[in-house]
Protein backbone atom coordinates (compact mmCIF):
# COMPACT_ATOMS: atom_id res chain seq x y z
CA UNK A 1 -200.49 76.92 59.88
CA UNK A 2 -197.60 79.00 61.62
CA UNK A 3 -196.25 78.34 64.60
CA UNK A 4 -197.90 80.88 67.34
CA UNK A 5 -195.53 83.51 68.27
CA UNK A 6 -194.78 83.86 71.94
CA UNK A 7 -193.69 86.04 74.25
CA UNK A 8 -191.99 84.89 77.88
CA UNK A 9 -192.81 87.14 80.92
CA UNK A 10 -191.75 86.93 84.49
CA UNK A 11 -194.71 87.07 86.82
CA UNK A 12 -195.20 87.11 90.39
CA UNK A 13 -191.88 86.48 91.44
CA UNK A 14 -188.49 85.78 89.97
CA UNK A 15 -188.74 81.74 89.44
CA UNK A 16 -191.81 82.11 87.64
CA UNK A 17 -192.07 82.82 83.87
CA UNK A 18 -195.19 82.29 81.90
CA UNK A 19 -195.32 82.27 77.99
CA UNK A 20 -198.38 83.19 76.05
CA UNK A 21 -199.24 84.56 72.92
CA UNK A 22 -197.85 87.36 71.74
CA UNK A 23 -201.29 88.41 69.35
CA UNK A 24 -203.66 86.16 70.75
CA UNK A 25 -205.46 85.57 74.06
CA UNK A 26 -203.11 87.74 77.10
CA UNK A 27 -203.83 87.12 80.53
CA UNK A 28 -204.81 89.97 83.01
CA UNK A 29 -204.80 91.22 86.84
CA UNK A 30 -207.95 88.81 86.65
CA UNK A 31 -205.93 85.64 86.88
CA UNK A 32 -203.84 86.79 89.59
CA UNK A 33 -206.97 87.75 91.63
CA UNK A 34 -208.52 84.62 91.21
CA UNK A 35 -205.26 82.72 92.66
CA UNK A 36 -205.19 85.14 95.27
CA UNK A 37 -208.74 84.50 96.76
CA UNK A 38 -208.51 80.39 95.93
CA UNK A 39 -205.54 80.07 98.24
CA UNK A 40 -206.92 83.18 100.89
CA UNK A 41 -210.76 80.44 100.39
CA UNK A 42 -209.40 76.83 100.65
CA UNK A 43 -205.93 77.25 103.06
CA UNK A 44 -207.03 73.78 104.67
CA UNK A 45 -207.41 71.96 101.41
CA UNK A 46 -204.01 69.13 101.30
CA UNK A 47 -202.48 66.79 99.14
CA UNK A 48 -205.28 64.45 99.59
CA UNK A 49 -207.75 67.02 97.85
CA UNK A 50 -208.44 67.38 94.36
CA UNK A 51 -208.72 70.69 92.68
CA UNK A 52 -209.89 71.11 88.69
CA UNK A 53 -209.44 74.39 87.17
CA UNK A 54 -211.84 75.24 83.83
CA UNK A 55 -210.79 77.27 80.91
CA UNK A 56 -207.23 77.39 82.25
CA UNK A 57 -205.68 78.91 78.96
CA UNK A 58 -201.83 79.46 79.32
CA UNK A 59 -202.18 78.57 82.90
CA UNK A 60 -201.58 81.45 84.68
CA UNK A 61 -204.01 80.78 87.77
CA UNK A 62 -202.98 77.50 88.30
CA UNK A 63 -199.78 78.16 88.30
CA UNK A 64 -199.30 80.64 90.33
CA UNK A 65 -202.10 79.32 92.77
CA UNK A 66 -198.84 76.21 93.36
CA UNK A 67 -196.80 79.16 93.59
CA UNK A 68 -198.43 80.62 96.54
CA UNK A 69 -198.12 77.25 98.59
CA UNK A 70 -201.49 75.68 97.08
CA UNK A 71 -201.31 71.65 98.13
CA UNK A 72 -203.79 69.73 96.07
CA UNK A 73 -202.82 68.47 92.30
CA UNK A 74 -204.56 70.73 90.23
CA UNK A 75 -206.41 69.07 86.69
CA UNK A 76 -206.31 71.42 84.47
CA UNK A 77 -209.07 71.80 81.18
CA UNK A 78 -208.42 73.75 77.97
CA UNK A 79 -210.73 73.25 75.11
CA UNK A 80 -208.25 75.40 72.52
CA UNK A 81 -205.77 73.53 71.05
CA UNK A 82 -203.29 76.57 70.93
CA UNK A 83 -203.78 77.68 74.37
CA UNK A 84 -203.47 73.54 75.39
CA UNK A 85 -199.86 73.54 73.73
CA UNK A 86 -199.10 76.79 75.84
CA UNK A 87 -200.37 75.25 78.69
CA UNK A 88 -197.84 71.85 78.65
CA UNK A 89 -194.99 74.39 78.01
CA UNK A 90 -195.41 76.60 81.09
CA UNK A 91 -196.20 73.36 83.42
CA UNK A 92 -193.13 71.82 81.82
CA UNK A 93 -190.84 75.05 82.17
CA UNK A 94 -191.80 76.07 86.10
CA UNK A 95 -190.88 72.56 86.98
CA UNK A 96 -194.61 71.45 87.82
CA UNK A 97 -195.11 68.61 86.08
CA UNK A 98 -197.12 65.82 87.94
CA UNK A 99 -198.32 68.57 90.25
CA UNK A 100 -200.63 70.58 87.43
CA UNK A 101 -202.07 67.88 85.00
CA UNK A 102 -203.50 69.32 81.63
CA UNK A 103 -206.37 68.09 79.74
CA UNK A 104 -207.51 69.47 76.14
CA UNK A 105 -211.43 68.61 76.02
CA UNK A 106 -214.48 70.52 76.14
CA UNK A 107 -215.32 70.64 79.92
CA UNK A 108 -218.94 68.76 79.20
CA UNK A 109 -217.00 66.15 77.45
CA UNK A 110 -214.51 66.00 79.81
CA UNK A 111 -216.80 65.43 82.99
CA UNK A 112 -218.55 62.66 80.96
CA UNK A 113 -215.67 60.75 80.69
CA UNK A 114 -213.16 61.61 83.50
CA UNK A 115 -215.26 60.35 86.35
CA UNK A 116 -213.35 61.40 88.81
CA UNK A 117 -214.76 64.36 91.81
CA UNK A 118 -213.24 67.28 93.00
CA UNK A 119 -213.50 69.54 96.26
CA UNK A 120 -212.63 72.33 94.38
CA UNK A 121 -213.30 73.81 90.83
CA UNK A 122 -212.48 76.95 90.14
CA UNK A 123 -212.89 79.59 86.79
CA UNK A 124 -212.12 82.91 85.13
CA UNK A 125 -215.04 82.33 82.73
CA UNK A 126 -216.16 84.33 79.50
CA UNK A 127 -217.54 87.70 80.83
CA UNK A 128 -219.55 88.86 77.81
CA UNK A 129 -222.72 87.02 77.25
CA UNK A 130 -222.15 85.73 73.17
CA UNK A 131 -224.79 88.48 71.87
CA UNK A 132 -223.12 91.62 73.30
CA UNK A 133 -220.05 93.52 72.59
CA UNK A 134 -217.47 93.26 69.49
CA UNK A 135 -216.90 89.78 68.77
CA UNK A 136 -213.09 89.53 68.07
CA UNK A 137 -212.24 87.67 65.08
CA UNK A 138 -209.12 86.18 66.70
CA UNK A 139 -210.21 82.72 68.12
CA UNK A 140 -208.26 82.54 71.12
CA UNK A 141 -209.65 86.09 72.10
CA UNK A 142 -213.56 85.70 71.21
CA UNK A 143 -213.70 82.13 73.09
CA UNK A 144 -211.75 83.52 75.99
CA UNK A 145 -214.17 87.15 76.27
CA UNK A 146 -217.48 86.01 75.07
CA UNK A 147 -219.63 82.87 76.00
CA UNK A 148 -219.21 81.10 73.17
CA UNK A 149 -218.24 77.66 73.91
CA UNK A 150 -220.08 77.91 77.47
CA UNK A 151 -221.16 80.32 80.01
CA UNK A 152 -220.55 80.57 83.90
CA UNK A 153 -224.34 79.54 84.20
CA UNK A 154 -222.97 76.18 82.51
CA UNK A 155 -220.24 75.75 84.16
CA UNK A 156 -221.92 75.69 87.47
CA UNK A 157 -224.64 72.93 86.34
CA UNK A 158 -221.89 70.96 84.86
CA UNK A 159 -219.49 70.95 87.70
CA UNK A 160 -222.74 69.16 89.63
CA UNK A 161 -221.52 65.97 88.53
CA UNK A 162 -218.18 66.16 89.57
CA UNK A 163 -218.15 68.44 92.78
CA UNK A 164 -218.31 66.19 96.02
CA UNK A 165 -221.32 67.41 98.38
CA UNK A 166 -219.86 70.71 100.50
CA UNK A 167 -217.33 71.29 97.54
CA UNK A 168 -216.64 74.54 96.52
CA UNK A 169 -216.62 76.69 93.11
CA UNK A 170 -214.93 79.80 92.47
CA UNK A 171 -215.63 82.37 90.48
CA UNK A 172 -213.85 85.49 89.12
CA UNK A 173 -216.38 87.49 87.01
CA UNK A 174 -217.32 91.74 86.42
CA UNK A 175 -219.20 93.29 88.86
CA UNK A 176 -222.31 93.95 86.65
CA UNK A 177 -223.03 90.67 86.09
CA UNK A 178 -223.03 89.65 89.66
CA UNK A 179 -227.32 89.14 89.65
CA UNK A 180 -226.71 86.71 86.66
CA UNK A 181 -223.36 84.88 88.77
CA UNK A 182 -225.89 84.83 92.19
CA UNK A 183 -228.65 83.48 90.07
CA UNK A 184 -227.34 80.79 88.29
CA UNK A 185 -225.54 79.35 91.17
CA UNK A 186 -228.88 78.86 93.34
CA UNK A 187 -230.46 77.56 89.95
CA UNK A 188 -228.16 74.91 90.16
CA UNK A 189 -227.70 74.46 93.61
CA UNK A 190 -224.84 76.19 94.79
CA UNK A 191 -224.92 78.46 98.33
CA UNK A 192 -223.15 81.88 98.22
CA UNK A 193 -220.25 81.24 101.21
CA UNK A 194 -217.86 84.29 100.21
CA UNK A 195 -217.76 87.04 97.97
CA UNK A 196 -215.37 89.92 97.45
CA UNK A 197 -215.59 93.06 94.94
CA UNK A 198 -211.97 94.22 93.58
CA UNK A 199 -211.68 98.21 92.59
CA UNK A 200 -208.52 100.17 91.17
CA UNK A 201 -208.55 102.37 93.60
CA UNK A 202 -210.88 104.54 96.46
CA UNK A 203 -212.71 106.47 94.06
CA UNK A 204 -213.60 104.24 90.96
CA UNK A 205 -216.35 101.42 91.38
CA UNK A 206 -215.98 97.86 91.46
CA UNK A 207 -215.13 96.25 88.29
CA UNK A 208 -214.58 92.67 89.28
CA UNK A 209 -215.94 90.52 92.27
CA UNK A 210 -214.52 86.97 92.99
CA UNK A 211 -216.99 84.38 95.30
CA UNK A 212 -217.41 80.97 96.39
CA UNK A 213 -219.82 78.70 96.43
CA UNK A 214 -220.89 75.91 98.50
CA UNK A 215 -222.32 72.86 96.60
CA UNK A 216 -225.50 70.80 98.43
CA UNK A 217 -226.04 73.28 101.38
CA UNK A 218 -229.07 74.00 102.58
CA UNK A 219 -228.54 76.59 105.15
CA UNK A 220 -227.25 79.67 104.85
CA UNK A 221 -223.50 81.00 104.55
CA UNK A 222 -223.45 84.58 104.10
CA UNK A 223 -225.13 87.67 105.12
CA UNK A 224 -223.97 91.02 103.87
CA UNK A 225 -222.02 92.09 106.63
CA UNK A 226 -219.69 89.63 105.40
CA UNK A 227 -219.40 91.22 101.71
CA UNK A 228 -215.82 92.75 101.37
CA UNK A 229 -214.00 95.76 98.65
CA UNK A 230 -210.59 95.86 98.00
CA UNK A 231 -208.58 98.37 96.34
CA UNK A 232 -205.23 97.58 94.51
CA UNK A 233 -203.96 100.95 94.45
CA UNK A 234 -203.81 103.68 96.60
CA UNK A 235 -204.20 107.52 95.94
CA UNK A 236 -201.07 107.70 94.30
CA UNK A 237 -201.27 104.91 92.13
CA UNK A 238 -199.10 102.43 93.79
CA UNK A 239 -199.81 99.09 94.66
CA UNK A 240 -201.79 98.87 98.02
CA UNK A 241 -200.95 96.14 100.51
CA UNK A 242 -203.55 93.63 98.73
CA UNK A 243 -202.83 94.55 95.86
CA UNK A 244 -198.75 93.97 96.29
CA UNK A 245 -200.45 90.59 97.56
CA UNK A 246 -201.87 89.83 94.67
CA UNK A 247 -199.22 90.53 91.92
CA UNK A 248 -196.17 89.43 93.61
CA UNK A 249 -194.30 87.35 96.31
CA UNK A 250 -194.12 88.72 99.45
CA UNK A 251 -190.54 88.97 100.32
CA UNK A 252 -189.86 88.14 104.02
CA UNK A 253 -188.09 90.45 105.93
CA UNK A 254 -185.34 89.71 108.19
């Protein structure tokens, strides 16, 4: 087979570059949302925490997530051997090795074996259930888009097993599926303790909504008051103030 051609991008701030593929599976504003609201979730998690992220692809979340001060080692699972090799290169070129640890397994197989739990385990999963939409013929794309090798609903009851009691999971997933996201995290056992919906701007709906869960409690965490929107742009189509939060480095003025 031929070698995957890749492209090399800088991203989030100038010490940072990130290669991925340049036909395949691309990441999105997704990814950087989902760092964003990790670290903004868990700022008292430390080096003596333990942090897994599923589905991490090229490793984008991940990281950045270190980027943005994030303590904990971060385990990181990638069932596509493609995406796995893109993963080792990016740890290996921003200097994180020992700090991001990469795994190529199926995340079932994975928790059989590793044996090891978490605090935190965190996901930008598949947002198309497998029977709806165009099913893209590239690999990397249709595993990464549709639920084909495992939906959030699984990765919640799978995490069970590896999530200490009072651990968290966090989710990045499109605002019309948030019934299905609410439901299969009480299913499994999960408390809602934070949710956010992200919009492009004042005027346009939510597209995406990022949330944490609590695992094992039995009282409640959130009432609706505490539901928050965000826009990343303004009126004129520049970044907002999250928004510049989200995509890059803030630069510290002096």
């Amino acid at each position: 087979m031929p070698e995957t051609e890749l492209t090399l991008n800088a991203i989030y701030n100038k010490s940072t570059e990130l290669y991925q593929s340049k036909n395949g599976y691309r990441f999105n504003s997704d990814s950087m949302i989902l760092s964003w609201f990790v670290n903004r979730i868990c700022p008292n998690l430390g080096t003596e925490n333990s942090a897994l992220e599923i589905g991490a692809g090229s490793g984008i979340v991940s990281i950045v997530l270190k980027r943005r001060g994030f303590l904990p080692k971060i385990d990181c699972v990638e069932i596509q051997g493609s995406l796995y090799k893109i993963l080792e290169k990016n740890i290996e070129t921003n200097s994180l090795t020992g700090e991001i640890l990469p795994f190529c397994a199926d995340f079932a197989d994975f928790v059989r074996t590793k044996r090891k739990k978490y605090d935190l385990v965190f996901v930008n999963p598949p947002y198309f259930a497998k029977e709806s939409g165009h099913l893209s013929t590239d690999s990397e794309k249709a595993l990464a888009k549709h639920e084909v090798a495992g939906s959030l609903a699984d990765f919640f009851e799978i995490s069970k097993n590896i999530l200490r009691k009072g651990g968290k999971f966090i989710a990045i997933f499109p605002a019309s599926r948030v019934q299905f996201a609410l439901f299969s995290a009480a299913k499994s056992g999960y408390t809602l303790k934070n949710i956010a919906f992200f919009r492009e701007n004042a005027s346009t709906k939510p597209a995406t909504f990022a949330a944490s869960f609590v695992l094992g409690s039995e009282t409640a965490l959130f009432s609706l008051s505490d539901t928050e929107i965000f826009e990343l742009r303004d009126s004129n189509g520049e970044y907002s103030e999250v928004g510049m939060e989200i995509m890059y480095e803030k630069i510290p003025s002096f």
